[in-house]
C-alpha atoms as a PDB file:
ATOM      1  CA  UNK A   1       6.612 -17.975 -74.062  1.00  0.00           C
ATOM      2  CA  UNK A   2       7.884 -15.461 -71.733  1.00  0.00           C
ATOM      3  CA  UNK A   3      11.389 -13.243 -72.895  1.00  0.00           C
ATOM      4  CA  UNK A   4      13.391 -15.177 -70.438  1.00  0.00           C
ATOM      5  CA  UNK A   5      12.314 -18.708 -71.941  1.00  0.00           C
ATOM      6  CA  UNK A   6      13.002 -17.137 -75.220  1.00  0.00           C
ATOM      7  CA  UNK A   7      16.606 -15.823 -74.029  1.00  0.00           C
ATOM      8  CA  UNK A   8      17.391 -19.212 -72.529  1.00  0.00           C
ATOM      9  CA  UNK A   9      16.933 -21.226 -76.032  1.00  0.00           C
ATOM     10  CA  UNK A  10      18.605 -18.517 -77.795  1.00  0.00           C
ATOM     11  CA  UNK A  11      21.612 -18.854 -75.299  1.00  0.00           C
ATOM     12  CA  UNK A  12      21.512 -22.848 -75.559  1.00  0.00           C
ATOM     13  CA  UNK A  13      21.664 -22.895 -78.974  1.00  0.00           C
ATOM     14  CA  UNK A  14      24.099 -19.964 -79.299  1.00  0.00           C
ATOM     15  CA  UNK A  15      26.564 -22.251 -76.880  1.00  0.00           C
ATOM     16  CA  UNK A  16      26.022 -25.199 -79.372  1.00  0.00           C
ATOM     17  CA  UNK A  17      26.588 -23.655 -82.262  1.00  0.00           C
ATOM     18  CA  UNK A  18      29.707 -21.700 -81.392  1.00  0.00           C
ATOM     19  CA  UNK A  19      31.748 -24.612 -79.439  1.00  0.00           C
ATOM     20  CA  UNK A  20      30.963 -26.608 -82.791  1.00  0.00           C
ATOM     21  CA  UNK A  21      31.947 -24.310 -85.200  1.00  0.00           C
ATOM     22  CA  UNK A  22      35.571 -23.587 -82.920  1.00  0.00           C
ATOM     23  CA  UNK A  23      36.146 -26.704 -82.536  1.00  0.00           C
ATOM     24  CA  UNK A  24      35.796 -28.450 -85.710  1.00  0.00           C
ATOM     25  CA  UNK A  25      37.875 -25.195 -86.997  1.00  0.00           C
ATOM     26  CA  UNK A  26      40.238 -26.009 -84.102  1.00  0.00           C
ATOM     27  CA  UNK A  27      40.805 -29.270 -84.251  1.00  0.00           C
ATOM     28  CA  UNK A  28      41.807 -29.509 -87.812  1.00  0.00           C
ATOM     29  CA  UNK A  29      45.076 -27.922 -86.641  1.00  0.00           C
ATOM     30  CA  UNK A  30      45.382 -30.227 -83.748  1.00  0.00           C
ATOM     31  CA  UNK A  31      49.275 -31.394 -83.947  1.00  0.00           C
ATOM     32  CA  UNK A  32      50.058 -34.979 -85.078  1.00  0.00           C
ATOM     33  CA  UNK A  33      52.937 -35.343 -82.445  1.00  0.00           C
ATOM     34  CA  UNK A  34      53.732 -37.011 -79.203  1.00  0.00           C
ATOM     35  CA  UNK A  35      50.555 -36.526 -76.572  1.00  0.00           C
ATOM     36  CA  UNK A  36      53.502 -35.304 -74.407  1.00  0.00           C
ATOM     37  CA  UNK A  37      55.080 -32.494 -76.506  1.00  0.00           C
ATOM     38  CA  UNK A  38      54.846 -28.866 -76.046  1.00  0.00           C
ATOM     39  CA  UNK A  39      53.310 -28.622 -79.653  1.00  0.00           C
ATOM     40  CA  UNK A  40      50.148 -30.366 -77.857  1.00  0.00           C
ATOM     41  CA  UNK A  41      50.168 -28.398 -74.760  1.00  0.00           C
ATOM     42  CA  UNK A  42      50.540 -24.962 -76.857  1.00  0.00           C
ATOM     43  CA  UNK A  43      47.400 -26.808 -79.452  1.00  0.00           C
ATOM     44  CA  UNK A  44      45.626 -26.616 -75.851  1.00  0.00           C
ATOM     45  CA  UNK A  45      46.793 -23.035 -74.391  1.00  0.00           C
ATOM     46  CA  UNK A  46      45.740 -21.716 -77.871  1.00  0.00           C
ATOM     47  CA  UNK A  47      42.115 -23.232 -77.801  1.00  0.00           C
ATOM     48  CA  UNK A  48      41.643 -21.856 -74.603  1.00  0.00           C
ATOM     49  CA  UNK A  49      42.859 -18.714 -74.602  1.00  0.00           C
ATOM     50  CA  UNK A  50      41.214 -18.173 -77.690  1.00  0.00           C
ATOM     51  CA  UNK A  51      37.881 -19.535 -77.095  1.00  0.00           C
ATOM     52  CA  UNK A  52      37.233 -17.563 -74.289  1.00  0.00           C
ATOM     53  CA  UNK A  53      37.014 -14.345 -76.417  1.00  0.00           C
ATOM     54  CA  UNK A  54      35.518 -15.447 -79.286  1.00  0.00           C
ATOM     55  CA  UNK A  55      32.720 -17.027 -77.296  1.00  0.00           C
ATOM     56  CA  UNK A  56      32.093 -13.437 -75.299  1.00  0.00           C
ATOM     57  CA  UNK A  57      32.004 -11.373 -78.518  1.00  0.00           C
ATOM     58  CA  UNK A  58      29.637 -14.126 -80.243  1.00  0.00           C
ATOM     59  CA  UNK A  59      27.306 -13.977 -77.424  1.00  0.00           C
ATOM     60  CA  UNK A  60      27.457 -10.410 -77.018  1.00  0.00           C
ATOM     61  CA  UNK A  61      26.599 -10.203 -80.994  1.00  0.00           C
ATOM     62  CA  UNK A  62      24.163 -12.469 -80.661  1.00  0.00           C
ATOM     63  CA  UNK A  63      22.238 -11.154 -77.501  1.00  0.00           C
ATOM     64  CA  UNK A  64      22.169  -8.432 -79.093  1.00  0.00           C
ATOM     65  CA  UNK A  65      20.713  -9.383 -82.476  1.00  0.00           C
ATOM     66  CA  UNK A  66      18.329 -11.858 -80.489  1.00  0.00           C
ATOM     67  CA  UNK A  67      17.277  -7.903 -78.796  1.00  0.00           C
ATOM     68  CA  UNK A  68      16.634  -6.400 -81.800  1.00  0.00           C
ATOM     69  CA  UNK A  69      14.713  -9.361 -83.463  1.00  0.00           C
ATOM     70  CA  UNK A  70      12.500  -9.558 -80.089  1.00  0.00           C
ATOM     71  CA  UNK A  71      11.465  -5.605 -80.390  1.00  0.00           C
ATOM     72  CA  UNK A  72      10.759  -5.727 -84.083  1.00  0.00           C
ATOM     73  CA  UNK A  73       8.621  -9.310 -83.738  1.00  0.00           C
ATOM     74  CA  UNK A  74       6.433  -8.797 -80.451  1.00  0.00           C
ATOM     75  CA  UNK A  75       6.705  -4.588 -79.980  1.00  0.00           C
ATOM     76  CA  UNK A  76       8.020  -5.005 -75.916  1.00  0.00           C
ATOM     77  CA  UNK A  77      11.070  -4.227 -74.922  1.00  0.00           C
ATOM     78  CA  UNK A  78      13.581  -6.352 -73.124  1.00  0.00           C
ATOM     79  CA  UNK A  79      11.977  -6.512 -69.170  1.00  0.00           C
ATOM     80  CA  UNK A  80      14.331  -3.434 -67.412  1.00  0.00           C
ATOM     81  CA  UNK A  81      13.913  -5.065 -64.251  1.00  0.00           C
ATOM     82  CA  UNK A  82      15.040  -8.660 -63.052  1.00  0.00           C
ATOM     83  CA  UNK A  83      12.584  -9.472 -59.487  1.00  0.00           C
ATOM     84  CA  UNK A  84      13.252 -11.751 -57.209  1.00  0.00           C
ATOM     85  CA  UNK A  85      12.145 -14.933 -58.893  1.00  0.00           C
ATOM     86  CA  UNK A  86      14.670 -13.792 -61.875  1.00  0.00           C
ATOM     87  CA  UNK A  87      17.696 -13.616 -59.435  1.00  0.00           C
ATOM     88  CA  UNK A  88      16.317 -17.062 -57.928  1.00  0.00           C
ATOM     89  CA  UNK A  89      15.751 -18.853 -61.025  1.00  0.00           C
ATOM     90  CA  UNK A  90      19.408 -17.181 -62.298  1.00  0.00           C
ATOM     91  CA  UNK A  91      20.845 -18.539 -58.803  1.00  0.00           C
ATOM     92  CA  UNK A  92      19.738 -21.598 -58.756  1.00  0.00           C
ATOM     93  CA  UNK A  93      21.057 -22.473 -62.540  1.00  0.00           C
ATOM     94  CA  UNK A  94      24.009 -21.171 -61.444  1.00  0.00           C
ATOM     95  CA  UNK A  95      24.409 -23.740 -58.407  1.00  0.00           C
ATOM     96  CA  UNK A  96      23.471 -26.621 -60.390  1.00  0.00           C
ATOM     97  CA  UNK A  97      25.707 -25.525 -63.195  1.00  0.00           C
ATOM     98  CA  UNK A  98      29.189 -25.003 -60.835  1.00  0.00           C
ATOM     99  CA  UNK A  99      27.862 -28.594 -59.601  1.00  0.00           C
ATOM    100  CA  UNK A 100      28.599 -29.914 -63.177  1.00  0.00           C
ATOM    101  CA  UNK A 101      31.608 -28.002 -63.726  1.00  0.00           C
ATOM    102  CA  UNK A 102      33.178 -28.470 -60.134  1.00  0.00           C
ATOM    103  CA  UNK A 103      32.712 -32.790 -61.245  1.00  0.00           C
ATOM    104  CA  UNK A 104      34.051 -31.962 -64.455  1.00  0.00           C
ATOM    105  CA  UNK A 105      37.420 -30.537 -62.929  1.00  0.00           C
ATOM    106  CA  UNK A 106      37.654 -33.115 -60.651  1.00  0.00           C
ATOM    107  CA  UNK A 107      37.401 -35.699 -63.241  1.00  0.00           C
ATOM    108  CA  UNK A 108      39.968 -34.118 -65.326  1.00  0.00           C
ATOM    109  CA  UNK A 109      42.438 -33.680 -62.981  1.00  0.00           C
ATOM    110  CA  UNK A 110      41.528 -37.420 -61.957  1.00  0.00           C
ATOM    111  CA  UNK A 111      42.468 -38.311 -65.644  1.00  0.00           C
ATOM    112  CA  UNK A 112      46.169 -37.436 -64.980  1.00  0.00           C
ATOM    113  CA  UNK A 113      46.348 -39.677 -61.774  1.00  0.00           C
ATOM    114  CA  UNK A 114      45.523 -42.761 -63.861  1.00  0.00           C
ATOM    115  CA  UNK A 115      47.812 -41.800 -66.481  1.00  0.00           C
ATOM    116  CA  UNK A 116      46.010 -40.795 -69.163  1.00  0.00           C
ATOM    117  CA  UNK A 117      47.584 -37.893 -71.762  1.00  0.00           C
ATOM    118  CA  UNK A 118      47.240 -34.262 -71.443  1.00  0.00           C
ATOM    119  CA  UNK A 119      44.529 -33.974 -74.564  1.00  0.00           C
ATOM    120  CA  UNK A 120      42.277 -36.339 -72.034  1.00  0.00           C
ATOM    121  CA  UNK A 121      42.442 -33.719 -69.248  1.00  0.00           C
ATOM    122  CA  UNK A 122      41.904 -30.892 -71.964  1.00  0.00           C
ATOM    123  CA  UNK A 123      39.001 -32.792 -73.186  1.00  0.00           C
ATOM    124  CA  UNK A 124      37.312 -33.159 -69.820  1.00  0.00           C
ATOM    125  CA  UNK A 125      37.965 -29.773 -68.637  1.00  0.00           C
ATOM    126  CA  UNK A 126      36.083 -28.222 -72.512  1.00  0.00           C
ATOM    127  CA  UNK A 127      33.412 -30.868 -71.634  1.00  0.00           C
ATOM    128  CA  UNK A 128      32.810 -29.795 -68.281  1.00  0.00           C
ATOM    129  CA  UNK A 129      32.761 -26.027 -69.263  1.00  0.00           C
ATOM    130  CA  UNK A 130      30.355 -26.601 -72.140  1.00  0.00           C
ATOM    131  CA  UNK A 131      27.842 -28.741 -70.001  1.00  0.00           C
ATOM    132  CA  UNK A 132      27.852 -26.272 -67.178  1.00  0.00           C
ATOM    133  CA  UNK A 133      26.658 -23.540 -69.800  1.00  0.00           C
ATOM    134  CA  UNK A 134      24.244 -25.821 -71.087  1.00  0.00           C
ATOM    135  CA  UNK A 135      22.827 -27.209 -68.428  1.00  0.00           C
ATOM    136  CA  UNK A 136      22.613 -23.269 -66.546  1.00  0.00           C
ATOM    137  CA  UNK A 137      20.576 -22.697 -69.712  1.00  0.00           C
ATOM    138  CA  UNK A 138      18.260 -25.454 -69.767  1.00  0.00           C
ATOM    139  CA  UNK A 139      17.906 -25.034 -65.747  1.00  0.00           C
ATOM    140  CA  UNK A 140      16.798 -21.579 -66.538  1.00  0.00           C
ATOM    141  CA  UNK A 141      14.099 -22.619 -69.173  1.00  0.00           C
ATOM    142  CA  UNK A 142      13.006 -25.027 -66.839  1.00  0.00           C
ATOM    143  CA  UNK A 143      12.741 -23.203 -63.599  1.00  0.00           C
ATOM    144  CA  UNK A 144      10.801 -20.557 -65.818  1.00  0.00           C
ATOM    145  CA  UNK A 145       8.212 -23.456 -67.077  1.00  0.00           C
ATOM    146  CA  UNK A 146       8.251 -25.096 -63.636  1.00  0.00           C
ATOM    147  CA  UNK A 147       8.649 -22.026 -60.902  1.00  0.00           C
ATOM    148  CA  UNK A 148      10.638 -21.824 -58.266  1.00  0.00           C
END
């Protein structure tokens, strides 16, 4: 298995593990109030805002570590180039991932046209983010098994 494949499952699980570990910590605190109060929408502003860093310096922690591990267990060095095919193959996830996400916003903004509460919208929009990363990831690992 090439560094790249090995990245990918690292980054997968990575994404898995930390949107699991936020949000059961997260929604614990998750207001028992009207799905219309400003206690919900500040619940959602909060997860947000504060899920954005956290998953940045987990990732960068973890890249890192996954770096370190890599060198000490096979003696290479992460590749200091990315070719062609790397920029394709990163690309191409890419597409298909904005694809997912791009559905995901639609549908959550579609939510609030047939009346369903804020947390739905919320929901959709989290969903859609965390797919998009997924899916970029297991694109990657694919396009790396398969070619481009």
């Amino acid at each position: 298995m090439s560094y790249q494949e090995r990245r990918t499952i690292v980054n997968l699980i990575s994404t898995v593990l930390i949107v699991v570990f936020y949000g059961s910590y997260m929604f614990q605190r998750y207001p028992q109030a009207d799905a219309y109060s400003l206690e919900v929408f500040r619940f959602w502003g909060k997860f947000f805002v504060i899920l954005i860093p956290v998953t940045i310096v987990a990732k960068i922690i973890i890249t890192i570590v996954f770096s370190i591990l890599h060198t000490i267990a096979t003696r290479e060095g992460e590749p200091a180039i990315m070719d062609e095919r790397d920029q394709l193959i990163d690309l191409k996830s890419t597409r298909n991932a904005m694809y997912v996400f791009g559905l995901g916003v639609v549908l959550a903004t579609g939510s609030l046209a047939f009346d369903m509460p804020p947390a739905v919208m919320f929901l959709l929009l989290l969903g859609a983010g965390v797919a998009a990363d997924l899916l970029s990831d297991v694109y990657q690992f694919y396009f790396y098994r398969r070619g481009v």
